[in-house]
PDB file of N, CA and C in Angstrom:
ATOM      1  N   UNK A   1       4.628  28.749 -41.090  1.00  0.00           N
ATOM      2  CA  UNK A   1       5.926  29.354 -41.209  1.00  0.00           C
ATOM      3  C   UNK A   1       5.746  30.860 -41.390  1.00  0.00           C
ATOM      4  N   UNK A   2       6.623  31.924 -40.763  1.00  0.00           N
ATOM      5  CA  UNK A   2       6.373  32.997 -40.767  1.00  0.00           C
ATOM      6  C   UNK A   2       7.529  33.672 -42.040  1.00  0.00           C
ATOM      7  N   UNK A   3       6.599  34.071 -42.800  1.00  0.00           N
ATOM      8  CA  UNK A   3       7.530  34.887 -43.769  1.00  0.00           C
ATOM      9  C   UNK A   3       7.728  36.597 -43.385  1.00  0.00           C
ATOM     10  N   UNK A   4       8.750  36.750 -42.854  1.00  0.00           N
ATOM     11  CA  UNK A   4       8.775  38.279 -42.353  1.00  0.00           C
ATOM     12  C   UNK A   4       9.476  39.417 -43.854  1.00  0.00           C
ATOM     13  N   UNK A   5       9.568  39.153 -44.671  1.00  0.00           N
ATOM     14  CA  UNK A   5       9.685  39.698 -46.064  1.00  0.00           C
ATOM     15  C   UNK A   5       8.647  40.636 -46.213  1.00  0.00           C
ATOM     16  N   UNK A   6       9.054  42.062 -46.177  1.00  0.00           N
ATOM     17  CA  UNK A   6       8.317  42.629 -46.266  1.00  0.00           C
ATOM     18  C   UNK A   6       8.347  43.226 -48.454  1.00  0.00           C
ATOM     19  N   UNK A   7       7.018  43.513 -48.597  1.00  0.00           N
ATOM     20  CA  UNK A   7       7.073  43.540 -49.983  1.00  0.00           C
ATOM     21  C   UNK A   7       7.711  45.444 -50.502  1.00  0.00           C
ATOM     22  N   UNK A   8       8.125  46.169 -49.520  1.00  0.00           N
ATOM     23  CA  UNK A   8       8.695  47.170 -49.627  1.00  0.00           C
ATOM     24  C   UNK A   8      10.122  47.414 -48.808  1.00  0.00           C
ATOM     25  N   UNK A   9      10.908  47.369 -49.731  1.00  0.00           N
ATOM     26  CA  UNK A   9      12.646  47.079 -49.431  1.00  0.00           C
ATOM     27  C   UNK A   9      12.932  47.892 -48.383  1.00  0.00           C
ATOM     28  N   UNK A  10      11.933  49.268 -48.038  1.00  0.00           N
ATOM     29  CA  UNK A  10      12.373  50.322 -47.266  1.00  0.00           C
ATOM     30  C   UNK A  10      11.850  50.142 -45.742  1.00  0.00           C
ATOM     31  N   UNK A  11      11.139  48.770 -45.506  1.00  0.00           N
ATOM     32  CA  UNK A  11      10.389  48.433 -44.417  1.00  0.00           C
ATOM     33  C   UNK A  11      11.309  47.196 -44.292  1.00  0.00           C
ATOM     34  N   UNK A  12      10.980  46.876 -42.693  1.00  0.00           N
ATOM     35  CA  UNK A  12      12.220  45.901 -42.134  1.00  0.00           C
ATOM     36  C   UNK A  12      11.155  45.090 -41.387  1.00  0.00           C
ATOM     37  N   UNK A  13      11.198  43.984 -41.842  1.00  0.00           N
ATOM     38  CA  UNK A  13      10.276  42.511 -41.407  1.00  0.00           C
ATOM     39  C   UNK A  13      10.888  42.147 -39.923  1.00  0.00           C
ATOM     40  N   UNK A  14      10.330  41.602 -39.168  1.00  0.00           N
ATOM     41  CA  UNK A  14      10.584  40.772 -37.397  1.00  0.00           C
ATOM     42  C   UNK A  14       9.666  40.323 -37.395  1.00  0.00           C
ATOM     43  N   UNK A  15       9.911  39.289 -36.615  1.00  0.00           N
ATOM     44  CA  UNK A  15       9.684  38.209 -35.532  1.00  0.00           C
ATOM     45  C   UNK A  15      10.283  38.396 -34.244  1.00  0.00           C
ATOM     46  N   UNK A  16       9.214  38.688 -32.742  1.00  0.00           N
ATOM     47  CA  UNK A  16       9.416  38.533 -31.411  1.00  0.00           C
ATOM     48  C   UNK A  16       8.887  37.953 -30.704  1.00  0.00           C
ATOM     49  N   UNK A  17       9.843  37.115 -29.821  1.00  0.00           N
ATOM     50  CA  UNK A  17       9.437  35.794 -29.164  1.00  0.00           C
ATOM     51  C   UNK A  17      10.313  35.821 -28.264  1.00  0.00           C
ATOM     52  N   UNK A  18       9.935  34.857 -26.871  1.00  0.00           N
ATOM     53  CA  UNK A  18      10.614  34.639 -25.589  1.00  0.00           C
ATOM     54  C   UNK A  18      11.573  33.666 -26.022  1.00  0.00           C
ATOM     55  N   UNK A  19      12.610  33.604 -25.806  1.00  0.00           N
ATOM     56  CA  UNK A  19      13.813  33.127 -26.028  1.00  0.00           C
ATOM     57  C   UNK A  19      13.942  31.440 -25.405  1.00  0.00           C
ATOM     58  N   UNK A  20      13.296  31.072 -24.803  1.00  0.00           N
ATOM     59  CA  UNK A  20      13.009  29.713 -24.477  1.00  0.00           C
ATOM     60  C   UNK A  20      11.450  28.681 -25.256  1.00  0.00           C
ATOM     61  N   UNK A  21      11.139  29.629 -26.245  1.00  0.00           N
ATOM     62  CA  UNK A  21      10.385  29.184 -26.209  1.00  0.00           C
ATOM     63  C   UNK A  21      10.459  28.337 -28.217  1.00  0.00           C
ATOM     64  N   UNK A  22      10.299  26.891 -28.320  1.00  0.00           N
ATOM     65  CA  UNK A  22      11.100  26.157 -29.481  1.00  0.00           C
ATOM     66  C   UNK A  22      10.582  26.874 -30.566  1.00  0.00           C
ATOM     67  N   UNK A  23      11.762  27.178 -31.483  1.00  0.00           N
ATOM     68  CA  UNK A  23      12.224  27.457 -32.489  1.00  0.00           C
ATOM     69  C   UNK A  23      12.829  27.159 -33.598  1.00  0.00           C
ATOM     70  N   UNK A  24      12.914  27.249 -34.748  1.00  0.00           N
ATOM     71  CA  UNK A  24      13.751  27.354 -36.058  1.00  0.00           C
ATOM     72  C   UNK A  24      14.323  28.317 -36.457  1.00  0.00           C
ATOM     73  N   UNK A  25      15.509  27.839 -36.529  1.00  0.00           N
ATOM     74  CA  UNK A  25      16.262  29.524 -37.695  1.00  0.00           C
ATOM     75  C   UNK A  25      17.103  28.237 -38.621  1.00  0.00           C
ATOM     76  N   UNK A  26      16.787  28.837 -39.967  1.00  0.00           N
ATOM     77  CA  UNK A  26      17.325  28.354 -40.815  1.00  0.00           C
ATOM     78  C   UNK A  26      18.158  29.256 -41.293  1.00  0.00           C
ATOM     79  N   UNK A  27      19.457  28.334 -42.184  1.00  0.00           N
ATOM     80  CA  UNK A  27      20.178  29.417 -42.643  1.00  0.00           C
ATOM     81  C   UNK A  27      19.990  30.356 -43.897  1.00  0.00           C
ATOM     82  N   UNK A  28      20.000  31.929 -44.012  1.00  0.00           N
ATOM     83  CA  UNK A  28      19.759  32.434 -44.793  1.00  0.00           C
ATOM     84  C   UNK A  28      20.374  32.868 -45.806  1.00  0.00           C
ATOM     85  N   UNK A  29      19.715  32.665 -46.982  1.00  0.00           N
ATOM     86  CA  UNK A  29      19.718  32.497 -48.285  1.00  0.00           C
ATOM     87  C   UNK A  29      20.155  33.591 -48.927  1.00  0.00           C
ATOM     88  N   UNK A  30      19.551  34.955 -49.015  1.00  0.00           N
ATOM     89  CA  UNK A  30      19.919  35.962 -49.371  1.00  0.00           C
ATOM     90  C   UNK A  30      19.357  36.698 -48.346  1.00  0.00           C
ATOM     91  N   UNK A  31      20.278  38.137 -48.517  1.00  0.00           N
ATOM     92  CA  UNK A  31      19.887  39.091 -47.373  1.00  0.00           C
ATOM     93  C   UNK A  31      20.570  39.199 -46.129  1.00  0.00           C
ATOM     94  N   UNK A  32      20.415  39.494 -44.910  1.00  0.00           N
ATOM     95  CA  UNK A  32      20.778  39.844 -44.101  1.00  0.00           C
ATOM     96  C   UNK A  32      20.221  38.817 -42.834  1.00  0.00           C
ATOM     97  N   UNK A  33      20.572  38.630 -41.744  1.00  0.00           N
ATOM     98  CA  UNK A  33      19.888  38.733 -40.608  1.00  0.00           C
ATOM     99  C   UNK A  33      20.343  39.436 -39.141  1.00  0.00           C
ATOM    100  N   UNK A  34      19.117  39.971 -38.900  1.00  0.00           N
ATOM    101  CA  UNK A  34      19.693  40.562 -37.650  1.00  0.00           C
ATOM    102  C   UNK A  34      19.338  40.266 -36.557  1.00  0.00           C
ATOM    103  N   UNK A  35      20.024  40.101 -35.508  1.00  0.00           N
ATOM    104  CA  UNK A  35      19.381  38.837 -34.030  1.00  0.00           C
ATOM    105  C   UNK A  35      19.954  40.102 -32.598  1.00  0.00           C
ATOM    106  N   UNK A  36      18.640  40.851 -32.411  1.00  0.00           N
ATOM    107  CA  UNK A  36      18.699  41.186 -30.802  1.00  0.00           C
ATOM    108  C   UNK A  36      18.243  40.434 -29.841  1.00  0.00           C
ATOM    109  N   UNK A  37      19.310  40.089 -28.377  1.00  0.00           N
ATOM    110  CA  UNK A  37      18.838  39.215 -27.429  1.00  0.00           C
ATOM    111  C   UNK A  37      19.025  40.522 -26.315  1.00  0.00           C
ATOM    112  N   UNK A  38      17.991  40.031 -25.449  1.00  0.00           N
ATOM    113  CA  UNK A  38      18.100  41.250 -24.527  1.00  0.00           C
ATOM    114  C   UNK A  38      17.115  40.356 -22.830  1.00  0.00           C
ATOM    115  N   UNK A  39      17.374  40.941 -21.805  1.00  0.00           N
ATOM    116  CA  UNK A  39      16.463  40.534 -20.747  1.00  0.00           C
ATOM    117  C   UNK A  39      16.031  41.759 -20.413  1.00  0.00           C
ATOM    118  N   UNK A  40      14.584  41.273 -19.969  1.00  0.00           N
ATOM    119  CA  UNK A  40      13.820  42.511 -19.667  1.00  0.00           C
ATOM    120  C   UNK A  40      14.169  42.394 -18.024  1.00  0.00           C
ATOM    121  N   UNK A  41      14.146  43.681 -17.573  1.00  0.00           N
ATOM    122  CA  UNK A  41      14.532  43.807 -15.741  1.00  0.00           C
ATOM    123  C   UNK A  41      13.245  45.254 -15.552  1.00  0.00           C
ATOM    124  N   UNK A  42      12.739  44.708 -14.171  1.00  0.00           N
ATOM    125  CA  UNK A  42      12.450  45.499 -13.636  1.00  0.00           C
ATOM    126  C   UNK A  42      13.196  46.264 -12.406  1.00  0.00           C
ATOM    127  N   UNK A  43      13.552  47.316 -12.152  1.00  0.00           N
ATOM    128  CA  UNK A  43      14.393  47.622 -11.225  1.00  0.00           C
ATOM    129  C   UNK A  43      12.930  48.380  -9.997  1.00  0.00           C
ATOM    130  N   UNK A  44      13.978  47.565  -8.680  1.00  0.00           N
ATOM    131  CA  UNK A  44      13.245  47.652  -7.681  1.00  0.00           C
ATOM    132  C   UNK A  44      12.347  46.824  -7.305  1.00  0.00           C
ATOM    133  N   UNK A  45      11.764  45.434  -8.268  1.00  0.00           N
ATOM    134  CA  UNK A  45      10.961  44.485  -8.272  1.00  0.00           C
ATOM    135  C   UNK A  45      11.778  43.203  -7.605  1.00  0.00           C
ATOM    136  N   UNK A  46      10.943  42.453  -6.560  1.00  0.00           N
ATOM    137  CA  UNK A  46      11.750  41.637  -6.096  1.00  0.00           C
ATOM    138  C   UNK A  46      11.559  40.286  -6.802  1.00  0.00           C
ATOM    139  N   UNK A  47      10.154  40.438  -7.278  1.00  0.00           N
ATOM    140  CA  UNK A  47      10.049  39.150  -8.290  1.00  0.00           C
ATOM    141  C   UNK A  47      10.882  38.339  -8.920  1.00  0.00           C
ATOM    142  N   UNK A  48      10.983  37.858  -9.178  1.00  0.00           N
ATOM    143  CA  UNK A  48      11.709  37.190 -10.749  1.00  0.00           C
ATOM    144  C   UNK A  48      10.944  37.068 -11.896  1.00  0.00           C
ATOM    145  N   UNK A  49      11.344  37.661 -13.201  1.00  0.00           N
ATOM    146  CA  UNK A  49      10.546  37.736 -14.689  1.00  0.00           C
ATOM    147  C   UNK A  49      10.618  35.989 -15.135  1.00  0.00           C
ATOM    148  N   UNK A  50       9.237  35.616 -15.387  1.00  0.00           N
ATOM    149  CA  UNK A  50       9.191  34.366 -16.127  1.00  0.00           C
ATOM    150  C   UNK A  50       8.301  34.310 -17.153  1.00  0.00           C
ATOM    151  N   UNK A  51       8.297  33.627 -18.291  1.00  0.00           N
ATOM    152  CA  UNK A  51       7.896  33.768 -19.349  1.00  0.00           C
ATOM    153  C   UNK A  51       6.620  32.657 -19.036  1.00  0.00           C
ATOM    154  N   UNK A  52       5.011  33.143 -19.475  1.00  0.00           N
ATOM    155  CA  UNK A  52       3.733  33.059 -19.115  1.00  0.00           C
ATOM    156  C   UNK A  52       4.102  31.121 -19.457  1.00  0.00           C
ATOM    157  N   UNK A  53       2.851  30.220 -18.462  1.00  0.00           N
ATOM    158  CA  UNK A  53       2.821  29.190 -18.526  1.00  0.00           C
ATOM    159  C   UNK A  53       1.587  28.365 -19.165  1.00  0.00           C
ATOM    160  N   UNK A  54       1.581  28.338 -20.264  1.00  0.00           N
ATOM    161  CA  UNK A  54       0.444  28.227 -21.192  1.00  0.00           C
ATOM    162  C   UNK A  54      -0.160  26.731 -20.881  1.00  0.00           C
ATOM    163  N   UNK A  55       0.148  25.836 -19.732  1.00  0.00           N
ATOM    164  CA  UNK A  55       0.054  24.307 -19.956  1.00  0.00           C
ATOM    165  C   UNK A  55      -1.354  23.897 -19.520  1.00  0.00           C
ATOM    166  N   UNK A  56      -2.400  24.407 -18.797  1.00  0.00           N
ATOM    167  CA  UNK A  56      -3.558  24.756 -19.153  1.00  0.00           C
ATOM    168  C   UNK A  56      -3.925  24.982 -19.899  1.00  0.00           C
ATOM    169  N   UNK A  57      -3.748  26.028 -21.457  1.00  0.00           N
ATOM    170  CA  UNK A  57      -4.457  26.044 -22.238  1.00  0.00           C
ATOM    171  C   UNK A  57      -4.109  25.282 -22.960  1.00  0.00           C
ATOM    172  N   UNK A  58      -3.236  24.760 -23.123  1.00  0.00           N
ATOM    173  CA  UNK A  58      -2.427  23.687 -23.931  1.00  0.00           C
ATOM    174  C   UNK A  58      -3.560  22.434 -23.658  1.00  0.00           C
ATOM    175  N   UNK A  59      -3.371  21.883 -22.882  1.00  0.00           N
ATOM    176  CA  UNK A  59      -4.153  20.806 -22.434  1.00  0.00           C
ATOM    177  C   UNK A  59      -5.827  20.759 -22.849  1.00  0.00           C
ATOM    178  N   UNK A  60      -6.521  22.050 -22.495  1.00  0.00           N
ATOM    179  CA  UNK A  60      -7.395  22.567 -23.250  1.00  0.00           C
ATOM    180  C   UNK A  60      -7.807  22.342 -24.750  1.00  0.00           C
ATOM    181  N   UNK A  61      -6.234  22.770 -25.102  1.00  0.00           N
ATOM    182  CA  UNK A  61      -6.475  22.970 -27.072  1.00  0.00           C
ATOM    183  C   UNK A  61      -6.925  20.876 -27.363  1.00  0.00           C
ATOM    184  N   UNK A  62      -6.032  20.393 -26.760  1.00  0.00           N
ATOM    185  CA  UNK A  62      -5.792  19.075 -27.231  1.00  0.00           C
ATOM    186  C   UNK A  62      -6.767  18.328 -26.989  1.00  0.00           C
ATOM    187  N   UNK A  63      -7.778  18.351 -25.713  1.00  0.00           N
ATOM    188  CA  UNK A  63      -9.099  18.047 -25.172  1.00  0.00           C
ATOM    189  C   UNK A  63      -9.940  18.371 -26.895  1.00  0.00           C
ATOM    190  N   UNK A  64     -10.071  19.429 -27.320  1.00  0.00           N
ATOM    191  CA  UNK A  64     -10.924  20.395 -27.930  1.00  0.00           C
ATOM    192  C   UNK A  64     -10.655  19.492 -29.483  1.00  0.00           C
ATOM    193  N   UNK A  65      -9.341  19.671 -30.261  1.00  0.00           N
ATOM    194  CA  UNK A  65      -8.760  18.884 -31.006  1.00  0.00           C
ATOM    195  C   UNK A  65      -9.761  17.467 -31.048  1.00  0.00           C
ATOM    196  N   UNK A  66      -9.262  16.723 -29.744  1.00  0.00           N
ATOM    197  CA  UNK A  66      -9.519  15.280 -29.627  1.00  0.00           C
ATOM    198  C   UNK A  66     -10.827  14.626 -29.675  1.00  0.00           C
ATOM    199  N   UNK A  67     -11.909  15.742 -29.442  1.00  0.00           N
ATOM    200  CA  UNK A  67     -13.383  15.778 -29.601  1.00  0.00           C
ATOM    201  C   UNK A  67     -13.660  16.002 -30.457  1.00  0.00           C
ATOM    202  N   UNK A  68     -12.987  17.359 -31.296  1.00  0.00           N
ATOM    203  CA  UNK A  68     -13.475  17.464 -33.102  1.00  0.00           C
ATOM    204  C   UNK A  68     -13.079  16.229 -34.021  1.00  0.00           C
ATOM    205  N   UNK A  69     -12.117  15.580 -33.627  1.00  0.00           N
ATOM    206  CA  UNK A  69     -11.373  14.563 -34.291  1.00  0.00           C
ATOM    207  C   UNK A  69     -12.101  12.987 -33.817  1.00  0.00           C
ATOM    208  N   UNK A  70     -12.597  13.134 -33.168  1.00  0.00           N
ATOM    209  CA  UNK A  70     -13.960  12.105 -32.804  1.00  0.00           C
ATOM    210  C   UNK A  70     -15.146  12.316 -33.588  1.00  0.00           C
ATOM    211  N   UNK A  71     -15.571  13.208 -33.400  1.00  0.00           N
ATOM    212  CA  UNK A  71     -17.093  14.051 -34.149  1.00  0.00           C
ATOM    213  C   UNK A  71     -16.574  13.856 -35.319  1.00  0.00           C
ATOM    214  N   UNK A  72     -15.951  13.840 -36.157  1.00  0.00           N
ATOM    215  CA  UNK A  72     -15.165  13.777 -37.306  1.00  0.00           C
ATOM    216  C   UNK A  72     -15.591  12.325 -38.102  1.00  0.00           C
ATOM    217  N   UNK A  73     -14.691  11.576 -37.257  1.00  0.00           N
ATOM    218  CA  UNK A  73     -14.324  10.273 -37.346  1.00  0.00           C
ATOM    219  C   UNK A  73     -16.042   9.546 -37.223  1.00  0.00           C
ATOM    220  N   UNK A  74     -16.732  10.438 -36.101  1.00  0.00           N
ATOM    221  CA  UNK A  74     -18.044   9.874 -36.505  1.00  0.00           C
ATOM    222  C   UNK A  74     -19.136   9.878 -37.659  1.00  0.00           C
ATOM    223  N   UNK A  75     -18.925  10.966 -38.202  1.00  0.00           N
ATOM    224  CA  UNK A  75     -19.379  11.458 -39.024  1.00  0.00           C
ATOM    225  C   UNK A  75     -19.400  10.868 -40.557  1.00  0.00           C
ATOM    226  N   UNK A  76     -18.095  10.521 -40.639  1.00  0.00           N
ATOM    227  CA  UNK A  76     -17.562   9.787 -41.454  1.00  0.00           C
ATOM    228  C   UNK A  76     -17.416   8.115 -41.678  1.00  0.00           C
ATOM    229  N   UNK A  77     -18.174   7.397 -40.553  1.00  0.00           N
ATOM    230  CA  UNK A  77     -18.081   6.297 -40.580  1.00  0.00           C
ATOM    231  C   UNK A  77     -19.630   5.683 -40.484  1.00  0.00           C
TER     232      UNK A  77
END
């Protein structure tokens, strides 16, 4: 969990992230919140902007996970 509280009142805590990508906002307790949404554009680019596709490394992490968690399990038995 990200605590963006900064320990000097005169400094302003964030969190930035692609807007599709899953989230929590809980409701806040004391204080303020402040929420900029914005799209980034390139002008003159014919592309279309898409937010990076991590499902390779993803797949990766869980391979990696699933082997330590074997080695583990061996270790232990």
């Amino acid at each position: 969990m990200l605590d963006p509280r900064p320990e000097e009142p005169s400094e302003i805590g964030f969190a930035a992230f692609y807007a599709d990508c899953v989230h929590e906002v809980r409701p806040v307790k004391t204080g303020c919140r402040l929420t900029l949404v914005y799209n980034l554009r390139f002008v003159g680019n014919r592309r279309s902007l898409k937010a990076p596709d991590y499902r390779a490394e993803h797949g990766r992490v869980v391979q990696l996970l699933r082997s330590w968690a074997s080695a583990e399990d061996e270790l232990t038995s």
